[in-house]
C-alpha atoms as a PDB file:
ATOM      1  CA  UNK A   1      90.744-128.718  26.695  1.00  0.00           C
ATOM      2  CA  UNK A   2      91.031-125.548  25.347  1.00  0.00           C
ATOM      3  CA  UNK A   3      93.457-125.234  22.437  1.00  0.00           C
ATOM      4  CA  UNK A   4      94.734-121.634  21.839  1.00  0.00           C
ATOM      5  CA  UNK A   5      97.357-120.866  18.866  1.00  0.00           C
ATOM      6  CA  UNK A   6      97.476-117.982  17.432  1.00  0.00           C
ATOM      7  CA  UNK A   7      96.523-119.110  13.843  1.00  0.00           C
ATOM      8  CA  UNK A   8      93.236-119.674  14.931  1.00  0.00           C
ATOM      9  CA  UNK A   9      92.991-116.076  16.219  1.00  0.00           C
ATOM     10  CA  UNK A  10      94.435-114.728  13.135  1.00  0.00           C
ATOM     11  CA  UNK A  11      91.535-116.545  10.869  1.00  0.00           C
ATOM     12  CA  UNK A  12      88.941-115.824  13.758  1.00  0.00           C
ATOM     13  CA  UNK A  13      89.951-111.785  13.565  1.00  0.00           C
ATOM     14  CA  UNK A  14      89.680-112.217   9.604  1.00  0.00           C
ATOM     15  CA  UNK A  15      86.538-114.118   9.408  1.00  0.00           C
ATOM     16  CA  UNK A  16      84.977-111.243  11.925  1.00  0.00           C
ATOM     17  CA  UNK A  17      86.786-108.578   9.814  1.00  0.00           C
ATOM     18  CA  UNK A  18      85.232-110.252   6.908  1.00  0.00           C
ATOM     19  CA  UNK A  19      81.762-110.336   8.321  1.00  0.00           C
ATOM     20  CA  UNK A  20      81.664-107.150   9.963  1.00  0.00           C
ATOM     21  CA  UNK A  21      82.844-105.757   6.112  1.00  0.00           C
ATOM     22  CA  UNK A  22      79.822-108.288   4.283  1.00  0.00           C
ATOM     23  CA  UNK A  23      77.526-106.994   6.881  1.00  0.00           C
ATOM     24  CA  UNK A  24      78.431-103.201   6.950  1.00  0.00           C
ATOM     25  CA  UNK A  25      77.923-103.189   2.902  1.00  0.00           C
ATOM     26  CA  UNK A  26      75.145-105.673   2.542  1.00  0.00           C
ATOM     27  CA  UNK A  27      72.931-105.163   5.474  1.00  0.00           C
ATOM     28  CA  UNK A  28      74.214-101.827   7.564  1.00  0.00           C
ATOM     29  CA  UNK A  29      74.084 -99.393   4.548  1.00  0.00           C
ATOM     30  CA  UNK A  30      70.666-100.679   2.648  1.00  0.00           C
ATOM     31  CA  UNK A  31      68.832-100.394   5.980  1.00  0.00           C
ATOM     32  CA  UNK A  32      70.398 -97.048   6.680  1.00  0.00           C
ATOM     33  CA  UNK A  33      69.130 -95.686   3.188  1.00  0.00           C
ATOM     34  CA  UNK A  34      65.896 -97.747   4.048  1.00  0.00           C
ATOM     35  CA  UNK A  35      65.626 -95.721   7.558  1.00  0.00           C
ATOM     36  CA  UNK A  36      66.904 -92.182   5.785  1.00  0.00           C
ATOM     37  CA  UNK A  37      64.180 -92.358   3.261  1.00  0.00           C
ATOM     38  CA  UNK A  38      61.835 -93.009   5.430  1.00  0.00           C
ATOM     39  CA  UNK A  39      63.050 -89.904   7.810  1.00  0.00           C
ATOM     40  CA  UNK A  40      62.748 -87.618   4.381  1.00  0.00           C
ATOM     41  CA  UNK A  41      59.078 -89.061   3.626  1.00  0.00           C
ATOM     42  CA  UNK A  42      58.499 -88.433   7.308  1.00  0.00           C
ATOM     43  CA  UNK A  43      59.704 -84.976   7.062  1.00  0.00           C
ATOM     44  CA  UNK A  44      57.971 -84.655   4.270  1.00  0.00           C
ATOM     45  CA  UNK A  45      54.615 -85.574   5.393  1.00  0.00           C
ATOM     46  CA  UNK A  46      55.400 -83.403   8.450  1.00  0.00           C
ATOM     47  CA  UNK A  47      56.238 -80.338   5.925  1.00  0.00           C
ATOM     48  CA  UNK A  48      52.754 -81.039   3.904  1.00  0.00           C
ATOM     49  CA  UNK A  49      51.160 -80.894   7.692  1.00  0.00           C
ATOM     50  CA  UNK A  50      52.528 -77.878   8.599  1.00  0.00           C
ATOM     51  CA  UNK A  51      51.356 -76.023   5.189  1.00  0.00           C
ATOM     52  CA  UNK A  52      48.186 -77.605   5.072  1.00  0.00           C
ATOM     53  CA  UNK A  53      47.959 -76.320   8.953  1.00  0.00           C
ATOM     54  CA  UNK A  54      49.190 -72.705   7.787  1.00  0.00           C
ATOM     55  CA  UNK A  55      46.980 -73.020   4.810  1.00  0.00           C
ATOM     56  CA  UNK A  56      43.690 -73.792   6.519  1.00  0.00           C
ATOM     57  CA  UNK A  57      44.500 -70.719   9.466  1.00  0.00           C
ATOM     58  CA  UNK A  58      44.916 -68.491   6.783  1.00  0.00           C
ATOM     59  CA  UNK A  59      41.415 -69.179   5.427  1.00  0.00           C
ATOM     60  CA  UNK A  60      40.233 -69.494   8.899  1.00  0.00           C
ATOM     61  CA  UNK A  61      41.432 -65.855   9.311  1.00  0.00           C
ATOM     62  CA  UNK A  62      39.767 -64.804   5.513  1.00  0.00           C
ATOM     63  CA  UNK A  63      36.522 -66.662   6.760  1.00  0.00           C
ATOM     64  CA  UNK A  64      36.540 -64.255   9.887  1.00  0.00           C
ATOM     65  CA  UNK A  65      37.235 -61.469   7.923  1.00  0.00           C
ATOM     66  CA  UNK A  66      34.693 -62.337   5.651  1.00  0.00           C
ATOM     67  CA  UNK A  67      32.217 -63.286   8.592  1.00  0.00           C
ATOM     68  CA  UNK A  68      32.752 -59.780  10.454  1.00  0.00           C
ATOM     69  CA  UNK A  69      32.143 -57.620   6.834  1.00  0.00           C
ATOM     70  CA  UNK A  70      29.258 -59.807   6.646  1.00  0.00           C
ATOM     71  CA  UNK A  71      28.123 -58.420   9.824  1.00  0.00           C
ATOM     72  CA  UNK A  72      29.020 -55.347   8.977  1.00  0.00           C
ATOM     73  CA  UNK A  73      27.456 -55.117   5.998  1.00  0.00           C
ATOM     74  CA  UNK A  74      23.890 -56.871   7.431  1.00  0.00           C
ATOM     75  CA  UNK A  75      23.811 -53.967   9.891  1.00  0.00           C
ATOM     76  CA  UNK A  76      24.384 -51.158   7.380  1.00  0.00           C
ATOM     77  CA  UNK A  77      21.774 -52.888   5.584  1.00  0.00           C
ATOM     78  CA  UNK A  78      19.556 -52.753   8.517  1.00  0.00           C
ATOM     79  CA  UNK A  79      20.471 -49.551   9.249  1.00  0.00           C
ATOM     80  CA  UNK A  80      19.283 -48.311   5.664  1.00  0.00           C
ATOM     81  CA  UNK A  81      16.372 -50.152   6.355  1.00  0.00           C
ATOM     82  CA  UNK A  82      15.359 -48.706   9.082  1.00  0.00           C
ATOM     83  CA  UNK A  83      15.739 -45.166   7.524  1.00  0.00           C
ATOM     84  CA  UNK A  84      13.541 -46.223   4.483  1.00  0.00           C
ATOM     85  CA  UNK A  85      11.547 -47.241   6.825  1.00  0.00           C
ATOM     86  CA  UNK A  86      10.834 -44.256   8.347  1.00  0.00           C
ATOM     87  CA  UNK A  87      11.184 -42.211   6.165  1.00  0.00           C
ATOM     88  CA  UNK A  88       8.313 -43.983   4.108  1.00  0.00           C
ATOM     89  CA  UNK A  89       6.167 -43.811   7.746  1.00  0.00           C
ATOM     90  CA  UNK A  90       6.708 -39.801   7.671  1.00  0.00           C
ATOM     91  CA  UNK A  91       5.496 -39.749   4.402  1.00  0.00           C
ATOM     92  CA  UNK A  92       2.530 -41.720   4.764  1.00  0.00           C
ATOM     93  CA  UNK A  93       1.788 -39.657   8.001  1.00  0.00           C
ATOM     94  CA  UNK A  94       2.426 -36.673   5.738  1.00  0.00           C
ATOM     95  CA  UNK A  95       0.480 -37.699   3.161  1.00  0.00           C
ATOM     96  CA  UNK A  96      -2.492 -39.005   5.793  1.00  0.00           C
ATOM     97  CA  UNK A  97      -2.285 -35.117   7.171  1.00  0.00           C
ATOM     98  CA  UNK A  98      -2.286 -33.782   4.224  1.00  0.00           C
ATOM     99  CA  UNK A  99      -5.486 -35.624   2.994  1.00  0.00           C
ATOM    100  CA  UNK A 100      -7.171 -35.655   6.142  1.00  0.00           C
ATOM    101  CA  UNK A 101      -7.037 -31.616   5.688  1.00  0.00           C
ATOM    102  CA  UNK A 102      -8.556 -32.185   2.510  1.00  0.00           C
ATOM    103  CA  UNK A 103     -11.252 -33.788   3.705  1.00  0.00           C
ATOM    104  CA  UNK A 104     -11.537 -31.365   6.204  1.00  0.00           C
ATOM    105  CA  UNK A 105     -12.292 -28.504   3.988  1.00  0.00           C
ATOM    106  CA  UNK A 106     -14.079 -30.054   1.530  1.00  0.00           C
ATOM    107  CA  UNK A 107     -16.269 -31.095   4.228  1.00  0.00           C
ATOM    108  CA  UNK A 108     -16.733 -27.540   5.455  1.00  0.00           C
ATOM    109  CA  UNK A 109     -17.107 -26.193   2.083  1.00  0.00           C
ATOM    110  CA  UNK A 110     -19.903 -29.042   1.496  1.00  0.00           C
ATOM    111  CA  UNK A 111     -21.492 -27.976   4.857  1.00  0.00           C
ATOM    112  CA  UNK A 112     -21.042 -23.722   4.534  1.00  0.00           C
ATOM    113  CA  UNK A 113     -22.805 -24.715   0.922  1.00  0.00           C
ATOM    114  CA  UNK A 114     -25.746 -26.845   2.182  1.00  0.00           C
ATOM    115  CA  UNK A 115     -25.903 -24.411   5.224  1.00  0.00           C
ATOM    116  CA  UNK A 116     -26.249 -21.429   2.755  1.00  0.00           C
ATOM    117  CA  UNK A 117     -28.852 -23.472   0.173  1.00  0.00           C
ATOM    118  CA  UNK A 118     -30.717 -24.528   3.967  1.00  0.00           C
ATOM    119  CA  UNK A 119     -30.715 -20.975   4.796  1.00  0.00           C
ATOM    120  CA  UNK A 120     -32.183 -19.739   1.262  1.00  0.00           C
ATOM    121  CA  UNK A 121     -34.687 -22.663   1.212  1.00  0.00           C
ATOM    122  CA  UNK A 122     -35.942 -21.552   4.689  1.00  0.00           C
ATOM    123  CA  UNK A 123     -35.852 -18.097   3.223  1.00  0.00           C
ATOM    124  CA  UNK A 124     -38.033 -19.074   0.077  1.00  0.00           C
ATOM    125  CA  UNK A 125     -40.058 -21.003   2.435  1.00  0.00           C
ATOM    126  CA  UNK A 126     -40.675 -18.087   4.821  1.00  0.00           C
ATOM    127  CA  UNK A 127     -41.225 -15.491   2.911  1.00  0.00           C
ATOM    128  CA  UNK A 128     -44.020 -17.713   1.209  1.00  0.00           C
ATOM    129  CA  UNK A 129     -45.457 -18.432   4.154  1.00  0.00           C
ATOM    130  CA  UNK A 130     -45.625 -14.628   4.828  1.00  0.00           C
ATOM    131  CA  UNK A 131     -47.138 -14.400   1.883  1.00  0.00           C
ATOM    132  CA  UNK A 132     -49.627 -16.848   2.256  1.00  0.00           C
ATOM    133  CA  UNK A 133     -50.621 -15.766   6.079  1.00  0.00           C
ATOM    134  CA  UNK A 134     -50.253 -11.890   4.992  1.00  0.00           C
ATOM    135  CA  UNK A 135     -53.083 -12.907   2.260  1.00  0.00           C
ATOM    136  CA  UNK A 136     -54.927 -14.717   4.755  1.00  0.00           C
ATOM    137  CA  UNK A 137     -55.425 -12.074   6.972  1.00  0.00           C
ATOM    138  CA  UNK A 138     -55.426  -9.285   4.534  1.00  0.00           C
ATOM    139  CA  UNK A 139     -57.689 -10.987   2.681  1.00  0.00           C
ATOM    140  CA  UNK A 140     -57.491  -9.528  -0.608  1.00  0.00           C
ATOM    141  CA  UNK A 141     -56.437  -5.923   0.525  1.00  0.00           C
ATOM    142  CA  UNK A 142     -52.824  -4.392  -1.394  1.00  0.00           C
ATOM    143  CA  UNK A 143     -51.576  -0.981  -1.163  1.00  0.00           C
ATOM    144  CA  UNK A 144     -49.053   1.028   0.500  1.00  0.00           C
ATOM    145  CA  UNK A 145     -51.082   1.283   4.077  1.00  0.00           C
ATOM    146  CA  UNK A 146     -51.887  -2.358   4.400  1.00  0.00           C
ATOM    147  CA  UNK A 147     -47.646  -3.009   3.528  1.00  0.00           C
ATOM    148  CA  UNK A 148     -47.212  -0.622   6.163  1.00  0.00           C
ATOM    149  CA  UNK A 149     -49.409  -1.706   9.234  1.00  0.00           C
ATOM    150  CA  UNK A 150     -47.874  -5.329   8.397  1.00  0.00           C
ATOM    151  CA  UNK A 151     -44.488  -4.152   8.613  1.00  0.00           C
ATOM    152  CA  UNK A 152     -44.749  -1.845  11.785  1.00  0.00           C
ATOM    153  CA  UNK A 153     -46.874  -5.366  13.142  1.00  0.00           C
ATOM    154  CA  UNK A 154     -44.079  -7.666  12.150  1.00  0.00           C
ATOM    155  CA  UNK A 155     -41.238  -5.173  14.128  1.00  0.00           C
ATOM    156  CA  UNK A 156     -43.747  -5.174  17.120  1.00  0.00           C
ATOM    157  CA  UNK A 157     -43.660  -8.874  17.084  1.00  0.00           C
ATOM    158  CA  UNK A 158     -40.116  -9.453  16.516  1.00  0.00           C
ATOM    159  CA  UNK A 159     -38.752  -6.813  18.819  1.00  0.00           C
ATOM    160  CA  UNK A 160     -41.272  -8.895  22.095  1.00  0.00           C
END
């Protein structure tokens, strides 16, 4: 049977009292400094994270930055380009122009000069042949009437 006195509820409240008191200061407290340290290397960790994340979207947001001057800058660049560009085509048409008239009137000057040495060697060759036919068929004869009748001959001629 069950035997209840009340010294053996006394020493069974003191041995709990004692136990709950060994346990509280040997086991509760070391595990809750255990569990808080952990929490503050957790936080921790969790504070690193959330720097490293603000860290890395700030140069996220420099690398776009950077990435649209970039762009900006390649299109000035082509834009420039593209000016050079033509301006260096106007110039070479300009300069093309320019020599092609050159070429132009040298030419003509070259042909107005062979025209004009043509002409005179046609002349020199005419007038010898004249000469040659007019002593052919004059046969010997100079003076001032035989000039004449060839002259007034040669209008006849030309003027048919």
């Amino acid at each position: 049977m069950i035997n209840v006195s009340f010294w053996n509820i006394l020493w069974t409240v003191v041995n709990l009292l004692a136990l709950f008191i060994f346990f509280k200061i040997f086991f509760f407290k070391p595990i809750a400094n255990i569990i808080a340290k952990r929490q503050e290397e957790a936080d921790e960790i969790f504070k690193a994270a959330e720097d490293k994340e603000a860290a890395a979207d700030e140069k996220a947001r420099q690398y776009d930055e950077k990435l649209a001057e970039a762009e900006q800058e390649k299109k000035e660049i082509l834009s420039e380009a593209r000016k050079s560009a033509d301006a260096q085509y106007q110039q070479i048409i300009n300069d093309a122009k320019a020599n092609a008239s050159e070429i132009k009137t040298a030419a003509a000057t070259e042909a107005n000069r062979e025209k004009n040495q043509i002409i005179a060697s046609a002349k020199k060759e005419i007038a010898n042949i004249i000469v040659d036919a007019t002593t052919k068929v004059v046969g010997g004869q100079t003076g001032a009437e035989v000039d004449s009748s060839l002259f007034d001959e040669f209008i006849d001629k030309a003027g048919e």
